[in-house]
C-alpha atoms as a PDB file:
ATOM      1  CA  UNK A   1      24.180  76.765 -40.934  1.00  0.00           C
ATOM      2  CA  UNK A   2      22.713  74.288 -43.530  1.00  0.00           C
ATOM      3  CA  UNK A   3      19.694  72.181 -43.589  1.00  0.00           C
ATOM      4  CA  UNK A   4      19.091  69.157 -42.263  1.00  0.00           C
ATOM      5  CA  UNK A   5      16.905  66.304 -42.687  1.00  0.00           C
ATOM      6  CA  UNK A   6      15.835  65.300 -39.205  1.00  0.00           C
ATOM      7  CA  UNK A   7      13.888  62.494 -40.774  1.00  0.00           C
ATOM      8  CA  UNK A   8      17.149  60.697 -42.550  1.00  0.00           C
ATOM      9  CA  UNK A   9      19.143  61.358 -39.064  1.00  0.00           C
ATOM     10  CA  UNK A  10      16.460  59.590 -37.396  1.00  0.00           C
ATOM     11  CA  UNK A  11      16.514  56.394 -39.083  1.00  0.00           C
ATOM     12  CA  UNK A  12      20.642  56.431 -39.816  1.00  0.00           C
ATOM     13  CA  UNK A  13      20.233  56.544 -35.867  1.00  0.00           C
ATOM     14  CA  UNK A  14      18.036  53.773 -34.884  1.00  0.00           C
ATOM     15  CA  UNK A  15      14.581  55.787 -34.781  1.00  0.00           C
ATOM     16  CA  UNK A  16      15.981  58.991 -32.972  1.00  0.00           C
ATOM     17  CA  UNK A  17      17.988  62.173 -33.697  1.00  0.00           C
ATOM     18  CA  UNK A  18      18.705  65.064 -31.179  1.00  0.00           C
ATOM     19  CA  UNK A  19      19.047  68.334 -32.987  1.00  0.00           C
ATOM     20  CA  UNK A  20      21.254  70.375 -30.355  1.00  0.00           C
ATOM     21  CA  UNK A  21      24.173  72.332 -29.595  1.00  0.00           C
ATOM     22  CA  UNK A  22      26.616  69.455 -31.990  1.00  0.00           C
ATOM     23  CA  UNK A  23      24.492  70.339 -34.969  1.00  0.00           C
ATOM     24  CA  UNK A  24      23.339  74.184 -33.627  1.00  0.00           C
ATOM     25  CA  UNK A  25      26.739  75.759 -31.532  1.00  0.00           C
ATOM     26  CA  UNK A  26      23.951  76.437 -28.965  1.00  0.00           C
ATOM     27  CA  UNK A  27      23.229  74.773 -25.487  1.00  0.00           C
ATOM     28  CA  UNK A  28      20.010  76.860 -25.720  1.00  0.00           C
ATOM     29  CA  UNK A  29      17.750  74.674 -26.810  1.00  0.00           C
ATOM     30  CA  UNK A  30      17.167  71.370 -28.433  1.00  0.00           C
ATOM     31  CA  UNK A  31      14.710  68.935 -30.685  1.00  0.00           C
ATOM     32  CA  UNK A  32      14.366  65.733 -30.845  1.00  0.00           C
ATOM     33  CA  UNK A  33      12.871  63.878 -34.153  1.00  0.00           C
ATOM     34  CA  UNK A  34      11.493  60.631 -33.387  1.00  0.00           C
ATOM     35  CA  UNK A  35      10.057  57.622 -34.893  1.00  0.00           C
ATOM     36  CA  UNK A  36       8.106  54.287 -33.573  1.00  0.00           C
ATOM     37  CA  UNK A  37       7.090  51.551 -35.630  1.00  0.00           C
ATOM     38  CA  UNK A  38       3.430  49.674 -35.324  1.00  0.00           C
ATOM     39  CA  UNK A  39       4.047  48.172 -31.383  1.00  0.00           C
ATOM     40  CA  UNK A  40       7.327  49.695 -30.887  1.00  0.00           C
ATOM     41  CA  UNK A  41       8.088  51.452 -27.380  1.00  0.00           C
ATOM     42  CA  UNK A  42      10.326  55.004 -26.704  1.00  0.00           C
ATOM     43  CA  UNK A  43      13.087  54.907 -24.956  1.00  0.00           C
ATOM     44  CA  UNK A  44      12.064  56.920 -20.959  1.00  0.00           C
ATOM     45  CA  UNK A  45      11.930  60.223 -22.122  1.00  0.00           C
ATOM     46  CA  UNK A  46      12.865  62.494 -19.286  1.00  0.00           C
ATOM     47  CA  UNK A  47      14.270  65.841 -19.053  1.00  0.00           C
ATOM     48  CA  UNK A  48      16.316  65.606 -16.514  1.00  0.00           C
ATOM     49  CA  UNK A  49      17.197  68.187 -13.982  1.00  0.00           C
ATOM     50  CA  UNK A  50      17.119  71.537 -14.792  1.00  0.00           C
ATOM     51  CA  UNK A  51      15.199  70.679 -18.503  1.00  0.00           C
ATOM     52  CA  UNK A  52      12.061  71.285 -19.585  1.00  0.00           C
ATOM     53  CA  UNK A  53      10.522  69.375 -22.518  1.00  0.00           C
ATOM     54  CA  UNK A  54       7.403  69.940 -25.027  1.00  0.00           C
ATOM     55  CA  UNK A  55       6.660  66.514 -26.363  1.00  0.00           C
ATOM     56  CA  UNK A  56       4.247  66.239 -29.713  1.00  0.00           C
ATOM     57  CA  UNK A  57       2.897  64.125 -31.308  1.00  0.00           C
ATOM     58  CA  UNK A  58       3.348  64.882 -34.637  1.00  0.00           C
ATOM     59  CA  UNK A  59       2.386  61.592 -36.724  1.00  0.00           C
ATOM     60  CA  UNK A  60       0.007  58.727 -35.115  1.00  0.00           C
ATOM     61  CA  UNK A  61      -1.391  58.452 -31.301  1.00  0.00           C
ATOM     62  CA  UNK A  62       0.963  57.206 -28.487  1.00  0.00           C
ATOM     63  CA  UNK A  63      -0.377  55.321 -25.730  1.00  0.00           C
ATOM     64  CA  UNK A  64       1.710  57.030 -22.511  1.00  0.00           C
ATOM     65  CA  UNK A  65       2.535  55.518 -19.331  1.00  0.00           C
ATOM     66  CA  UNK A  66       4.650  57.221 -16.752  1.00  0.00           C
ATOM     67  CA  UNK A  67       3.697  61.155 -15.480  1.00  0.00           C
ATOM     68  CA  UNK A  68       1.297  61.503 -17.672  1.00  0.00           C
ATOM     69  CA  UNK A  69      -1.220  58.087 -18.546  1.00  0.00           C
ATOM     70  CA  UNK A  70      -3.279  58.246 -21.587  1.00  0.00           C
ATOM     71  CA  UNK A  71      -3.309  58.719 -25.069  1.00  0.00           C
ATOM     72  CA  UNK A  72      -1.485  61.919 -26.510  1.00  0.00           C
ATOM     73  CA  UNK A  73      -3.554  61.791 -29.892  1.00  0.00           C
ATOM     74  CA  UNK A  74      -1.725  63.294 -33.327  1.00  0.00           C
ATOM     75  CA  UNK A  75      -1.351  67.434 -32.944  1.00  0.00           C
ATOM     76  CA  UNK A  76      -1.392  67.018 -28.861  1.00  0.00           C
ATOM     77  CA  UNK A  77       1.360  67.974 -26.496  1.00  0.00           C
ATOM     78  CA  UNK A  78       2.425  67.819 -22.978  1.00  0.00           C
ATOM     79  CA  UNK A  79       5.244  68.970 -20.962  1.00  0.00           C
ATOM     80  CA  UNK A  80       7.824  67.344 -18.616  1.00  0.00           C
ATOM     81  CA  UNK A  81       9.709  69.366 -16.319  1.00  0.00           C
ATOM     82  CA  UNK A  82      13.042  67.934 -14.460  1.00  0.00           C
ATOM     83  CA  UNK A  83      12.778  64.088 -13.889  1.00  0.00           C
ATOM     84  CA  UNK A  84       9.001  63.325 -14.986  1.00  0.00           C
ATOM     85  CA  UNK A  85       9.125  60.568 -16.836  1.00  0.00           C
ATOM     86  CA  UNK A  86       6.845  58.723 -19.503  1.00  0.00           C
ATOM     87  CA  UNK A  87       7.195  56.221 -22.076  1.00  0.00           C
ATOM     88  CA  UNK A  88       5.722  56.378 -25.462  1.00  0.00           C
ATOM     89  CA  UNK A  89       4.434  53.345 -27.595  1.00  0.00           C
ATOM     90  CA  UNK A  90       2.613  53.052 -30.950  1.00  0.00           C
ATOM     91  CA  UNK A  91      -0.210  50.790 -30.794  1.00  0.00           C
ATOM     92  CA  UNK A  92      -1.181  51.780 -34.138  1.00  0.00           C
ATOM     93  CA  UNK A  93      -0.665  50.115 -37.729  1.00  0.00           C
ATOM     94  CA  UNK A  94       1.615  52.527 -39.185  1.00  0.00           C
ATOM     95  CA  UNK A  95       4.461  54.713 -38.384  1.00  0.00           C
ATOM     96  CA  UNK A  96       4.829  57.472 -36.104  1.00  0.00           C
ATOM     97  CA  UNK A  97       6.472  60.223 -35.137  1.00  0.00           C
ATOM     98  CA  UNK A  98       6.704  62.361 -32.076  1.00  0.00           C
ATOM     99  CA  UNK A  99       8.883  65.455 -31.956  1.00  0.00           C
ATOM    100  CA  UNK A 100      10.781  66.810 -28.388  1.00  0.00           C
ATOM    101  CA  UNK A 101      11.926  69.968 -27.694  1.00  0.00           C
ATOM    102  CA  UNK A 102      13.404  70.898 -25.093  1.00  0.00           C
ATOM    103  CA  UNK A 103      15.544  73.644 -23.031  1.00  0.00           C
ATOM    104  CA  UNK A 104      16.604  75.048 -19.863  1.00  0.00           C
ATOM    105  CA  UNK A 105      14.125  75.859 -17.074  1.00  0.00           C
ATOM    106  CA  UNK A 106      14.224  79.245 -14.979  1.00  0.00           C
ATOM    107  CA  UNK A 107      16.483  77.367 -12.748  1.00  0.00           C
ATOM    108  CA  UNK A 108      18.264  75.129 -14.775  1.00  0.00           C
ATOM    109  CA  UNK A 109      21.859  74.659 -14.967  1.00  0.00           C
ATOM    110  CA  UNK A 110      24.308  75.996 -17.649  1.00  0.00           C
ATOM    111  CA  UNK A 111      26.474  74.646 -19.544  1.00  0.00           C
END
């Protein structure tokens, strides 16, 4: 398998890349490489059922709304299991990034 640049794939692709099973073989696991610009909002992020997800932020702070409420400050992380949802937006004055990944719970389905 070769490198990629999640960061390039991410901004070919309007601000978000999913590194999974097209890029991998795997339904395993997955990552997701995002990117908000100063006031921009995230799409819902929500596993769905069966899916857990780690969500990081990896560059800035994110003001959340949703299951969790609050700010998820850079080098935090909080998890969403099934269909908890949240929304992300960058209420800073730069760029950031937050970084998903995500799998199948105990109970999750298979692919």
């Amino acid at each position: 398998m070769k490198k990629l640049s999640l960061k390039d794939k991410a901004i070919t692709s309007k601000g978000e890349y999913v590194f999974g099973s097209e890029d991998t073989g795997s339904h395993a696991c997955y990552m997701i490489y995002g990117m908000l610009k100063p006031g921009e909002k995230a799409r819902e992020i929500r596993p769905g059922k069966g899916h857990e997800e780690l969500l990081l932020a990896a560059r800035g702070n994110f003001s959340v709304t949703g299951h969790f409420v609050g700010m998820l400050e850079e080098g935090s992380a909080i998890r969403l299991e099934g269909e908890q949802t949240c929304r992300l937006e960058n209420r800073g004055d730069s760029d950031a990034v937050y970084i998903i990944s995500g799998g199948h719970s105990e109970h999750g389905h298979h692919h």
